[in-house]
C-alpha atoms as a PDB file:
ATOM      1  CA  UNK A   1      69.014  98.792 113.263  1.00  0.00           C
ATOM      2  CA  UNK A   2      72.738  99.183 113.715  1.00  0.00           C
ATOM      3  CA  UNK A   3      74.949  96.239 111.925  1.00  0.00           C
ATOM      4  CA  UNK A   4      77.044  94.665 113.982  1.00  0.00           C
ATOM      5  CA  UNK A   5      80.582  93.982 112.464  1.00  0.00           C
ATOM      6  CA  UNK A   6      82.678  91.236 113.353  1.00  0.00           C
ATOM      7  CA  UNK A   7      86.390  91.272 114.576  1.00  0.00           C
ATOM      8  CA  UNK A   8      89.503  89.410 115.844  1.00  0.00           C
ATOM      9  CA  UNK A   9      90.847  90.497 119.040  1.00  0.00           C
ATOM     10  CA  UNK A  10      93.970  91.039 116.661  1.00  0.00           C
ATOM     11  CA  UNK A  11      92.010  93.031 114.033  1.00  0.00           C
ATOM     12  CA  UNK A  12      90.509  95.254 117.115  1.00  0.00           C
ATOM     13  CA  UNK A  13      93.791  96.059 117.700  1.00  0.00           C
ATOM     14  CA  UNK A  14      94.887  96.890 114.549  1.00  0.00           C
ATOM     15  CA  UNK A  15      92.198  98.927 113.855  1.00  0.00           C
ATOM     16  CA  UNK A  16      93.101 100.746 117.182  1.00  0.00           C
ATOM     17  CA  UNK A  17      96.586 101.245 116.080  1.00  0.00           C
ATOM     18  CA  UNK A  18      95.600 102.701 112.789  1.00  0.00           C
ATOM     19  CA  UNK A  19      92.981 105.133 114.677  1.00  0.00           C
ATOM     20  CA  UNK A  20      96.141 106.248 116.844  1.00  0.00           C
ATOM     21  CA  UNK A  21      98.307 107.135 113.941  1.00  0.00           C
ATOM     22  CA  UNK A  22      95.693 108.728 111.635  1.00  0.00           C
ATOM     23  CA  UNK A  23      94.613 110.901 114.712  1.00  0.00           C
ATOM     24  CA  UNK A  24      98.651 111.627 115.245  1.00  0.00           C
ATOM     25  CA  UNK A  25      98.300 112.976 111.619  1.00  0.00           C
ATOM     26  CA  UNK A  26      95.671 115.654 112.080  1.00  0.00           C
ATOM     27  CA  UNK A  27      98.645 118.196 113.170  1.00  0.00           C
ATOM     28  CA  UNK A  28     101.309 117.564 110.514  1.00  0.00           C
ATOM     29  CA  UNK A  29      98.230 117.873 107.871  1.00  0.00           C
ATOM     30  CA  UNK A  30      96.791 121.130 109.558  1.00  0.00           C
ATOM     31  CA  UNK A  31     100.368 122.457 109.802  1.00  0.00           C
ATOM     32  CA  UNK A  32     100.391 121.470 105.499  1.00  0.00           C
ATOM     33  CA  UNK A  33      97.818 122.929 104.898  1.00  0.00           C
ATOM     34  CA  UNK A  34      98.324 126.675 106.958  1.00  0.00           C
ATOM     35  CA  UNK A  35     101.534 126.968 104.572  1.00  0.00           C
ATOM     36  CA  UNK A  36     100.155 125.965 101.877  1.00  0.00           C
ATOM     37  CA  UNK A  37      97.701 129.015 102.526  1.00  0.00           C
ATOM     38  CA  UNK A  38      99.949 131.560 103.104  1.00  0.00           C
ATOM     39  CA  UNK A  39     101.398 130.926  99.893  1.00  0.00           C
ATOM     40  CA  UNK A  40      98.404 132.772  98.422  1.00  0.00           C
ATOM     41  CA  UNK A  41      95.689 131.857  95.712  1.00  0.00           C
ATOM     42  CA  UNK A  42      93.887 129.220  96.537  1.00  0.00           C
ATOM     43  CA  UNK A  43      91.915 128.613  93.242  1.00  0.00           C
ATOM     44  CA  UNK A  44      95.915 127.450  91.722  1.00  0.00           C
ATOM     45  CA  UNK A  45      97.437 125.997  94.828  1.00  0.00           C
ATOM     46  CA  UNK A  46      98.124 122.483  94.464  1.00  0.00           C
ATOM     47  CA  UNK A  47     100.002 122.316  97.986  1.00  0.00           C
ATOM     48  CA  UNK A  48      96.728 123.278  99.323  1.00  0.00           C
ATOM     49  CA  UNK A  49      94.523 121.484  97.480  1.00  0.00           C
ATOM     50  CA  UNK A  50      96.683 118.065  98.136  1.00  0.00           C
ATOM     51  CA  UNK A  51      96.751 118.732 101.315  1.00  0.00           C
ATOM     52  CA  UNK A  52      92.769 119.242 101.789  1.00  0.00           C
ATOM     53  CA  UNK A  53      92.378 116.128 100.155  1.00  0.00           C
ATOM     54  CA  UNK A  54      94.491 113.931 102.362  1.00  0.00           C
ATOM     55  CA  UNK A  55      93.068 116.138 104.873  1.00  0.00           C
ATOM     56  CA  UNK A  56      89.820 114.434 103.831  1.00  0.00           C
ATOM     57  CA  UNK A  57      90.948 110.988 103.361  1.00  0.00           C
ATOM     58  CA  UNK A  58      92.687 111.137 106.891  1.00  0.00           C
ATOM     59  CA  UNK A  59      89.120 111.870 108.571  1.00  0.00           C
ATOM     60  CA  UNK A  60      86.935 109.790 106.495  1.00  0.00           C
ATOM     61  CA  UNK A  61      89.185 106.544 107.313  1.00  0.00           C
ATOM     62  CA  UNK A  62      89.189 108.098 111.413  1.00  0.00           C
ATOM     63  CA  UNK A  63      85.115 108.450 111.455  1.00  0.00           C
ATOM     64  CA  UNK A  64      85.185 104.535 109.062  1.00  0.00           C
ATOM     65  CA  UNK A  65      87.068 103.463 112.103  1.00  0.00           C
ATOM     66  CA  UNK A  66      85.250 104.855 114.997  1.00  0.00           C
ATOM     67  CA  UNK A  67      82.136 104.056 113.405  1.00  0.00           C
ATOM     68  CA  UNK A  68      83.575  99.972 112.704  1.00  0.00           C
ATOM     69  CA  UNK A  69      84.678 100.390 116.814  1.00  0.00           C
ATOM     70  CA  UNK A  70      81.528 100.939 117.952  1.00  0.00           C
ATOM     71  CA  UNK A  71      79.314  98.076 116.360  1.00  0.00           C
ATOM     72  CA  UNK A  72      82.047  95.747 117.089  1.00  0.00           C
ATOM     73  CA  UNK A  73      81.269  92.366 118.373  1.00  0.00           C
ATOM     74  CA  UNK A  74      84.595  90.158 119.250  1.00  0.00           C
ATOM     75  CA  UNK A  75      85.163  86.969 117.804  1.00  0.00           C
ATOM     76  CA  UNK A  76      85.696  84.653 120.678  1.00  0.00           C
ATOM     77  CA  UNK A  77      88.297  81.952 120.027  1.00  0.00           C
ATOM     78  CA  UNK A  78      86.863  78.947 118.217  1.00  0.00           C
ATOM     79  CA  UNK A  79      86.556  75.156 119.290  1.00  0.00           C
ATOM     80  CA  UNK A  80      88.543  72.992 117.083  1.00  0.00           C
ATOM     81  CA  UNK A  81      85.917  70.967 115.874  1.00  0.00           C
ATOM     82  CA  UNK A  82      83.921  72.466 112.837  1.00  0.00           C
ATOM     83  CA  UNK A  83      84.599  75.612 110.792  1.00  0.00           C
ATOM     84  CA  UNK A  84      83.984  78.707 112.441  1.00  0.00           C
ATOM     85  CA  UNK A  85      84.711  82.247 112.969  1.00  0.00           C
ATOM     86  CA  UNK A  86      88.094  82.805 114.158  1.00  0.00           C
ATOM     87  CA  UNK A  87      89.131  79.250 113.119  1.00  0.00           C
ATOM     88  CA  UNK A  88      92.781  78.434 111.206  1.00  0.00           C
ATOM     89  CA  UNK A  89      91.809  76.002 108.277  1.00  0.00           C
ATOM     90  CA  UNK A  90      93.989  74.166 106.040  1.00  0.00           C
ATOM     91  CA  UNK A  91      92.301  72.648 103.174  1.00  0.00           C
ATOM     92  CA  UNK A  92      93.395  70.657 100.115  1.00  0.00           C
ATOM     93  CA  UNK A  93      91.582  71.822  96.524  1.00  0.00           C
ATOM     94  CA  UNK A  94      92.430  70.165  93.615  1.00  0.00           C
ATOM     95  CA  UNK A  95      95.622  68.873  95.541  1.00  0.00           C
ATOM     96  CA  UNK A  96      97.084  72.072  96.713  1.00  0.00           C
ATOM     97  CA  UNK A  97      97.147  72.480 100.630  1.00  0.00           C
ATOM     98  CA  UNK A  98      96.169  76.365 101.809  1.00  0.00           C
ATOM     99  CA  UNK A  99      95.847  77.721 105.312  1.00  0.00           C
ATOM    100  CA  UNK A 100      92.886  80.361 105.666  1.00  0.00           C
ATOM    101  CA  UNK A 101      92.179  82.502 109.072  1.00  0.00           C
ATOM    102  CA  UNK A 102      87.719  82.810 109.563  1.00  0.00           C
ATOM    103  CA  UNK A 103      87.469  85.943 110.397  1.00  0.00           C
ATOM    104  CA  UNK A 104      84.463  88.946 109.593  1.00  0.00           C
ATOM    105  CA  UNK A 105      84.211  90.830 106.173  1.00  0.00           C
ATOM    106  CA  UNK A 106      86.259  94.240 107.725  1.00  0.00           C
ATOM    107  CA  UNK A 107      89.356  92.346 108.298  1.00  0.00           C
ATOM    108  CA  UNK A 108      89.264  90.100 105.179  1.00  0.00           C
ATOM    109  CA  UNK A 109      92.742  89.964 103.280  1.00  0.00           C
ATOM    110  CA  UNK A 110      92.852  86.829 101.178  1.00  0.00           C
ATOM    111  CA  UNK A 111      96.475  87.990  99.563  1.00  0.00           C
ATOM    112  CA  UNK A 112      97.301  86.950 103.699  1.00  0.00           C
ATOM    113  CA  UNK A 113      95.181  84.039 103.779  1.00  0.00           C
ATOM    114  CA  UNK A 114      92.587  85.802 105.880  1.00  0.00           C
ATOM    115  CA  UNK A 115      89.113  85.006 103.980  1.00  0.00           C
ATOM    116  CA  UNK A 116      85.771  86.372 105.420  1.00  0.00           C
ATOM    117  CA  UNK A 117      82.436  84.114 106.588  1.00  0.00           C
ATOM    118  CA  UNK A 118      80.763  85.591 103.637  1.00  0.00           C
ATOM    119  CA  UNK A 119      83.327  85.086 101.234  1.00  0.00           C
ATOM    120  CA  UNK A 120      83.049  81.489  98.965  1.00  0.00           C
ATOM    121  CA  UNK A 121      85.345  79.748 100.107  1.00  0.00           C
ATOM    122  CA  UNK A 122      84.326  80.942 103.725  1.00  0.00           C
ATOM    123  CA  UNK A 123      80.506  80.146 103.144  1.00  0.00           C
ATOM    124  CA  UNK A 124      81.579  76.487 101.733  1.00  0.00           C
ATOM    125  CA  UNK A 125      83.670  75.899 105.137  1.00  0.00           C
ATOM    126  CA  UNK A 126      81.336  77.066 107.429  1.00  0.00           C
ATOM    127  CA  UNK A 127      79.808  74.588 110.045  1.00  0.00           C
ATOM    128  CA  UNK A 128      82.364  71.972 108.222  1.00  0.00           C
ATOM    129  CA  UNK A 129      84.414  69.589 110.321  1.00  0.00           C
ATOM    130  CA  UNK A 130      87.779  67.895 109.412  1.00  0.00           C
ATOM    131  CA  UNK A 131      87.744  65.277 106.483  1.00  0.00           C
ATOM    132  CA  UNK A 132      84.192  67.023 105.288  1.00  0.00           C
ATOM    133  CA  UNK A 133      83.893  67.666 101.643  1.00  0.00           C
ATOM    134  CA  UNK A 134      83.318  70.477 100.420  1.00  0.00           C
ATOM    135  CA  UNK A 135      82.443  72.445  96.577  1.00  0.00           C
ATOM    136  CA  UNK A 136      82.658  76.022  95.730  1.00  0.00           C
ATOM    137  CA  UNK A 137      80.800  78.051  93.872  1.00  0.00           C
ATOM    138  CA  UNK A 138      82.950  77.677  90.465  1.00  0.00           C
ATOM    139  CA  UNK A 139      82.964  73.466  90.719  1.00  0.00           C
ATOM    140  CA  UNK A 140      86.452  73.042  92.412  1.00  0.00           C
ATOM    141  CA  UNK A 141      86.192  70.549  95.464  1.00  0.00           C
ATOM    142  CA  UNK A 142      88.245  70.525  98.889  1.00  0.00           C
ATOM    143  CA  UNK A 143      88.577  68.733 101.828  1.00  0.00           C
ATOM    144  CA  UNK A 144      89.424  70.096 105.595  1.00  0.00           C
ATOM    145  CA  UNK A 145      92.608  68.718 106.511  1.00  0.00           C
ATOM    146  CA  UNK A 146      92.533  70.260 110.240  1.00  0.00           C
ATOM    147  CA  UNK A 147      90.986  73.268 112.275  1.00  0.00           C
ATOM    148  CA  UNK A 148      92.801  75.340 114.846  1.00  0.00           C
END
């Protein structure tokens, strides 16, 4: 069975975007790596040979994407009422106020305050409405303060 992966409508399109320029690549790499060949041996060529490899990395992250595409379900905006996926929560923990976006594991950037379902902090929100209590896994304890 196929897994299904989770994303924002915002995340789709970012994805998208990065499928668009990663496929506007392929030439400018090809075109790398033709020169790089006509300068001779192969076996010492590190134009080549850097060029295969972000040759490489370029279609590995197009067929990650394609593949993350197609088992793509779309988070559907969430009601403002408990915790869920695609939800804006701000929540006080040990006094400190933070403002985390639910959204699925692929898009998860907690440096950008984007934290997945599956994450701990995302797992202790989960089903949560405001002014619930909440602990995480390492003892600290929160409180919603709102959901958007």
């Amino acid at each position: 069975m196929k897994k299904t992966v989770s994303l924002t409508k915002d995340g789709k399109a970012e994805l998208e975007a990065e499928l668009k320029s990663l496929i506007a690549q392929r030439p400018a790499i090809a075109d790398r790596i033709a020169t790089a060949r006509a300068f001779g041996d192969l076996s010492e060529n590190e134009e080549y040979s850097s060029a295969r490899a972000e040759q490489k990395q370029v279609e590995n992250r197009i067929l990650e994407i394609e593949d993350i595409l197609k088992s793509a379900t779309i988070i559907r905006a969430a009601s403002h009422d408990k915790v869920a996926m695609g939800a804006t929560v701000t929540v006080s923990i040990n006094g400190k106020n933070s403002t985390y976006s639910i959204v699925g594991a692929v898009e998860a950037d907690p440096l950008n305050g984007r934290i997945s379902d599956v994450s701990p902090i995302g797992k202790a929100l989960m089903g949560k409405k405001v002014d619930a209590e909440f602990e995480l896994p390492n003892g600290n304890k929160g409180k919603i303060i709102s959901i958007e």
